[in-house]
C-alpha atoms as a PDB file:
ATOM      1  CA  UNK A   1       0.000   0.000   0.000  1.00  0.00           C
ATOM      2  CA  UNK A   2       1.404   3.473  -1.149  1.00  0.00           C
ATOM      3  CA  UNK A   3       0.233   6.561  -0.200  1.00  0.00           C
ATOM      4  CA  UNK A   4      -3.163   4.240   1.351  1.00  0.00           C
ATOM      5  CA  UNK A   5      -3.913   3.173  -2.940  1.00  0.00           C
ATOM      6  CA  UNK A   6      -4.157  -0.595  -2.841  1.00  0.00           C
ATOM      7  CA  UNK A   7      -3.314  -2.530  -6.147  1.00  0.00           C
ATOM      8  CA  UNK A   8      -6.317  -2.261  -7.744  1.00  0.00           C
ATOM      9  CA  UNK A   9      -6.550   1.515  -7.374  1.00  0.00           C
ATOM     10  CA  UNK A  10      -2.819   1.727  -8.448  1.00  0.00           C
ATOM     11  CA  UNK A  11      -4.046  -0.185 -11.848  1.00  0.00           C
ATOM     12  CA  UNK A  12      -6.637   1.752 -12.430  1.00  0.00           C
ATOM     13  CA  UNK A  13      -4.577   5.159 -11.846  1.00  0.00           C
ATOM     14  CA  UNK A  14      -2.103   3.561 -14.594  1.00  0.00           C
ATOM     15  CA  UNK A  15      -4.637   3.117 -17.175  1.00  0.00           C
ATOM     16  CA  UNK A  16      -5.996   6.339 -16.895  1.00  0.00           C
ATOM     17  CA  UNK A  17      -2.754   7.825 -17.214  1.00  0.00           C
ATOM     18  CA  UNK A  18      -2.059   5.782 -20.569  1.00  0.00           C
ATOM     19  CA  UNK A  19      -5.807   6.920 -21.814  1.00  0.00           C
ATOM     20  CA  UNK A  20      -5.456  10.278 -20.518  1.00  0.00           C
ATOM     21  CA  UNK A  21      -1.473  11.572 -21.853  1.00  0.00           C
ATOM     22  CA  UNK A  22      -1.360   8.747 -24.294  1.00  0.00           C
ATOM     23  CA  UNK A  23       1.686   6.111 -24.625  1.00  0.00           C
ATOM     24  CA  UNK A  24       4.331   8.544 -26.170  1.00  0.00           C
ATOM     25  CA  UNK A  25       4.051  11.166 -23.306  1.00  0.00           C
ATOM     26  CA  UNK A  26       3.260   9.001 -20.504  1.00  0.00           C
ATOM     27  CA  UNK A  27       7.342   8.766 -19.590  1.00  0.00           C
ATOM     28  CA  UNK A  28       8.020  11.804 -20.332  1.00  0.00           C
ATOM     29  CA  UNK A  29       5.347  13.048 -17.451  1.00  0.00           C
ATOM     30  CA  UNK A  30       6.429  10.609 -15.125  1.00  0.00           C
ATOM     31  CA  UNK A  31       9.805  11.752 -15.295  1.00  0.00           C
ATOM     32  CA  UNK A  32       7.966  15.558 -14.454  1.00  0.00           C
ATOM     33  CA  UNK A  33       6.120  13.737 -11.681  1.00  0.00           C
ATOM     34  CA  UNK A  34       8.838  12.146  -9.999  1.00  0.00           C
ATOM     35  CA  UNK A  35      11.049  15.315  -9.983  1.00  0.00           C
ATOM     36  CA  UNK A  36       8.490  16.931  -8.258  1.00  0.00           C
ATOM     37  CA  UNK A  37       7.772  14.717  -5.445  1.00  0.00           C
ATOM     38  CA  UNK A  38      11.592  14.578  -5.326  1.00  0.00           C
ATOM     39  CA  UNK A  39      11.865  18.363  -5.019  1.00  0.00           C
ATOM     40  CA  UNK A  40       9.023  18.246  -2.243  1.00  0.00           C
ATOM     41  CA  UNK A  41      10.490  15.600  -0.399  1.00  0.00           C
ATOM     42  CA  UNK A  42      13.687  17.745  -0.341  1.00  0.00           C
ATOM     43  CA  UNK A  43      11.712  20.698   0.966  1.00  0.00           C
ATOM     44  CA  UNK A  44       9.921  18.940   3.600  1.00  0.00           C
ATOM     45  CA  UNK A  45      13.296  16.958   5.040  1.00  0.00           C
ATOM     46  CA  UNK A  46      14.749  20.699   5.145  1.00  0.00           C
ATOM     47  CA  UNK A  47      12.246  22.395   6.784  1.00  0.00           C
ATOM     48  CA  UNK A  48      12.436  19.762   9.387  1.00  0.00           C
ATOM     49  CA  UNK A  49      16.233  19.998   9.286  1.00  0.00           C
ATOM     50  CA  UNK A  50      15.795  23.705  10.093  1.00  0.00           C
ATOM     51  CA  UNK A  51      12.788  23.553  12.625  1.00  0.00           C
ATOM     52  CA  UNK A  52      15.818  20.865  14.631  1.00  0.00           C
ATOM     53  CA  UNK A  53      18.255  23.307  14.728  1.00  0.00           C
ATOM     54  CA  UNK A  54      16.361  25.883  15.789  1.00  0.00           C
ATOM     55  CA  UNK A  55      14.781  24.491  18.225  1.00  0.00           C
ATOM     56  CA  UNK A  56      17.954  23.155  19.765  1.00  0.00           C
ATOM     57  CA  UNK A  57      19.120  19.826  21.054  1.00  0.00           C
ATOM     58  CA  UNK A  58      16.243  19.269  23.673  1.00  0.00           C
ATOM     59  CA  UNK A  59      13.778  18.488  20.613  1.00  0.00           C
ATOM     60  CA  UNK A  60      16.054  16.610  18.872  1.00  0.00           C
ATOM     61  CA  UNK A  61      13.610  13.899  18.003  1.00  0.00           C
ATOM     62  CA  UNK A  62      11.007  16.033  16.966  1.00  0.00           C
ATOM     63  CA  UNK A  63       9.310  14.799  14.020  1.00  0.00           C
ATOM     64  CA  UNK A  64       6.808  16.437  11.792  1.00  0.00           C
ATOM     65  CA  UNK A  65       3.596  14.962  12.966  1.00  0.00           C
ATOM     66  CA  UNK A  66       4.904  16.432  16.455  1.00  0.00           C
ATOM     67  CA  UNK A  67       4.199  19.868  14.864  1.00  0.00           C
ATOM     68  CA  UNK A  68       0.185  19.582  15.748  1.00  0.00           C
ATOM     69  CA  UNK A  69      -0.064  21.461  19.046  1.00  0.00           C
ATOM     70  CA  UNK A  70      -1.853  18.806  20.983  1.00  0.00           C
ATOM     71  CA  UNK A  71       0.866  15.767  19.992  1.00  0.00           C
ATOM     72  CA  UNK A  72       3.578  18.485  20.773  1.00  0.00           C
ATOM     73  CA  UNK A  73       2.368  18.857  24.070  1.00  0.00           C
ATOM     74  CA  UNK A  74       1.709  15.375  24.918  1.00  0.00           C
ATOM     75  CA  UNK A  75       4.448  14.233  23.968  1.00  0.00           C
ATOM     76  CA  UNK A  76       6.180  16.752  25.882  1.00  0.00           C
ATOM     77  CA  UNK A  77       3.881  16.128  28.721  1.00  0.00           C
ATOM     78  CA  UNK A  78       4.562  12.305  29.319  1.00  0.00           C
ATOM     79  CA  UNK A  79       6.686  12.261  32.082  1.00  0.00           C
ATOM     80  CA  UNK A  80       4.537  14.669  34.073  1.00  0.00           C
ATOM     81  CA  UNK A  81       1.252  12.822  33.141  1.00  0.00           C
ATOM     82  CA  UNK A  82       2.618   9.442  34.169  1.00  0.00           C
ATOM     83  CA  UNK A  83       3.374  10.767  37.467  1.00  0.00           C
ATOM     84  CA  UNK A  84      -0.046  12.171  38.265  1.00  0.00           C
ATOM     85  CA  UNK A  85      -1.437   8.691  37.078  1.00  0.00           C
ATOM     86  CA  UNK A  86       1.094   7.325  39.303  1.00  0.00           C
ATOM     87  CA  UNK A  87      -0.322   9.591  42.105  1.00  0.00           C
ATOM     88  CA  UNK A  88      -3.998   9.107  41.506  1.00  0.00           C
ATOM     89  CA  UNK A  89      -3.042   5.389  41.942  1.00  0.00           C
ATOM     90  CA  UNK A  90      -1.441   5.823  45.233  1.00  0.00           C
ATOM     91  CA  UNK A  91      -4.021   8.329  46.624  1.00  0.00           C
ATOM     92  CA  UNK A  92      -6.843   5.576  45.569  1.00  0.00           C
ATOM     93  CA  UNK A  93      -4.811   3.163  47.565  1.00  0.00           C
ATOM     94  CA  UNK A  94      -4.160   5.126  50.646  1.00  0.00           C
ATOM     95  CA  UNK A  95      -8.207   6.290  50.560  1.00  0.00           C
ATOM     96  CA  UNK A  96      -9.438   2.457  50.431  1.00  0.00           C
ATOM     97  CA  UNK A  97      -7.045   2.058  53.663  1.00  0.00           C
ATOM     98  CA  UNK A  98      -8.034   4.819  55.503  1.00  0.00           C
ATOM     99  CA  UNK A  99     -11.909   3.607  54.781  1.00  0.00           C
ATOM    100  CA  UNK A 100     -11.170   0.784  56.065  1.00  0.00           C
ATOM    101  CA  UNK A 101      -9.286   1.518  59.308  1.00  0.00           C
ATOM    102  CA  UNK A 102     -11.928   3.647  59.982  1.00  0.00           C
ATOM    103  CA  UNK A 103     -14.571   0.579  59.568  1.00  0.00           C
ATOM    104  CA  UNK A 104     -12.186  -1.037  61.827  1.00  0.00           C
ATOM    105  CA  UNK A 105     -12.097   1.861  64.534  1.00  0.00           C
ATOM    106  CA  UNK A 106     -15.613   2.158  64.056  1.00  0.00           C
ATOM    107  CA  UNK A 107     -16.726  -1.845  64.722  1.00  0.00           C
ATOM    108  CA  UNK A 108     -13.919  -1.711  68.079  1.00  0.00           C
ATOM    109  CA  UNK A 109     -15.366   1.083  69.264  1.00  0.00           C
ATOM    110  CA  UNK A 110     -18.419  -0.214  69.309  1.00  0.00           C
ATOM    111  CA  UNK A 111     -17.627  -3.084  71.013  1.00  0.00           C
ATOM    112  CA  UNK A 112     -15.543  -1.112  73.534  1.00  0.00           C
ATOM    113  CA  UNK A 113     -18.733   1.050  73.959  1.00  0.00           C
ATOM    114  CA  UNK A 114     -20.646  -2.275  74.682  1.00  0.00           C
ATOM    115  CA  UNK A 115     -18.343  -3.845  76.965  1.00  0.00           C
ATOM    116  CA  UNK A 116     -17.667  -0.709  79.148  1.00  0.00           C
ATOM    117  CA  UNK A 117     -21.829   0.234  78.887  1.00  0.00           C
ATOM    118  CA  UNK A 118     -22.893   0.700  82.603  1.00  0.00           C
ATOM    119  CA  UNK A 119     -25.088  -2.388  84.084  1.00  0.00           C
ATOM    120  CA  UNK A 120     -28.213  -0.842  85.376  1.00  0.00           C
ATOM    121  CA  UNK A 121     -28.529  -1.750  89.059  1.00  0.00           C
ATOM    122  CA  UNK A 122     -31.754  -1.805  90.393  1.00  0.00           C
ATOM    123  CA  UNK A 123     -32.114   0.552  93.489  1.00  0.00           C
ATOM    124  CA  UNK A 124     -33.910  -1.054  96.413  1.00  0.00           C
ATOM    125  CA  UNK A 125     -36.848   1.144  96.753  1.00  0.00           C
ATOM    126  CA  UNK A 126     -36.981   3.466  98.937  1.00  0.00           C
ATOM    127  CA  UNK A 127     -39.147   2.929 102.071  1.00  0.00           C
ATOM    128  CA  UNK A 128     -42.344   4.277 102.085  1.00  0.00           C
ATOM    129  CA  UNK A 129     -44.280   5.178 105.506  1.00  0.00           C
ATOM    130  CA  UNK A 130     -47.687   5.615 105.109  1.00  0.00           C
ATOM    131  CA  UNK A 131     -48.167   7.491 108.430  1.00  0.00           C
ATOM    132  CA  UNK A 132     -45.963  10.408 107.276  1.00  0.00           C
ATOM    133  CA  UNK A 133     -48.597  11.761 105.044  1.00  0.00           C
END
């Protein structure tokens, strides 16, 4: 697959070519053809040559697909994303702990509560005189 044209496309392209420029100038434009996707080729390799330099060491491995804004910045925002992933992770973890420690504190102190709960003692009642009244 070049360029996404399967084989079938890539025949049909041909043909058309033949019908449309003829046999006798078919070479002679895809000579033309080729020189320019040559020459753009060769523009496109220096412009990314230049945008390198420019830019300096650090984006050394810049390629030209990196040039969209939101790649650039994703790919330049890896490390940093990976280690608030990384975070969210641990802060998950810690959060399921502390829930349950606090089901744990919460299920001893209730048995605490139950074990140290006062026994009501019944008061002997207190003597009643029914000449005082």
């Amino acid at each position: 697959m070049l360029f996404g044209i399967d084989g079938v496309e890539l025949v049909l392209i041909i043909v058309l070519a033949v019908v449309i420029f003829g046999p006798e100038k078919l070479p002679q434009f895809s000579r033309k053809a080729a020189r320019i996707f040559v020459y753009l080729r060769d523009i496109a390799n220096n412009a990314k040559q230049t945008i390198s330099t420019e830019l300096g060491p650090e984006y050394a491995d810049l390629e030209l697909k990196d040039l969209n804004p939101k790649t650039f910045i994703a790919k330049q925002l890896r490390d940093e994303v990976a280690l608030i992933d990384e975070t969210k992770r641990e802060l998950a973890a810690t959060a399921t702990t502390l829930k349950s420690s606090a089901k744990e504190i919460e299920a001893a102190a209730k048995v605490d509560a139950v074990a140290e709960a006062p026994v009501a003692v019944e008061e002997p009642p207190t003597p009643f005189d029914p000449e005082a009244t």
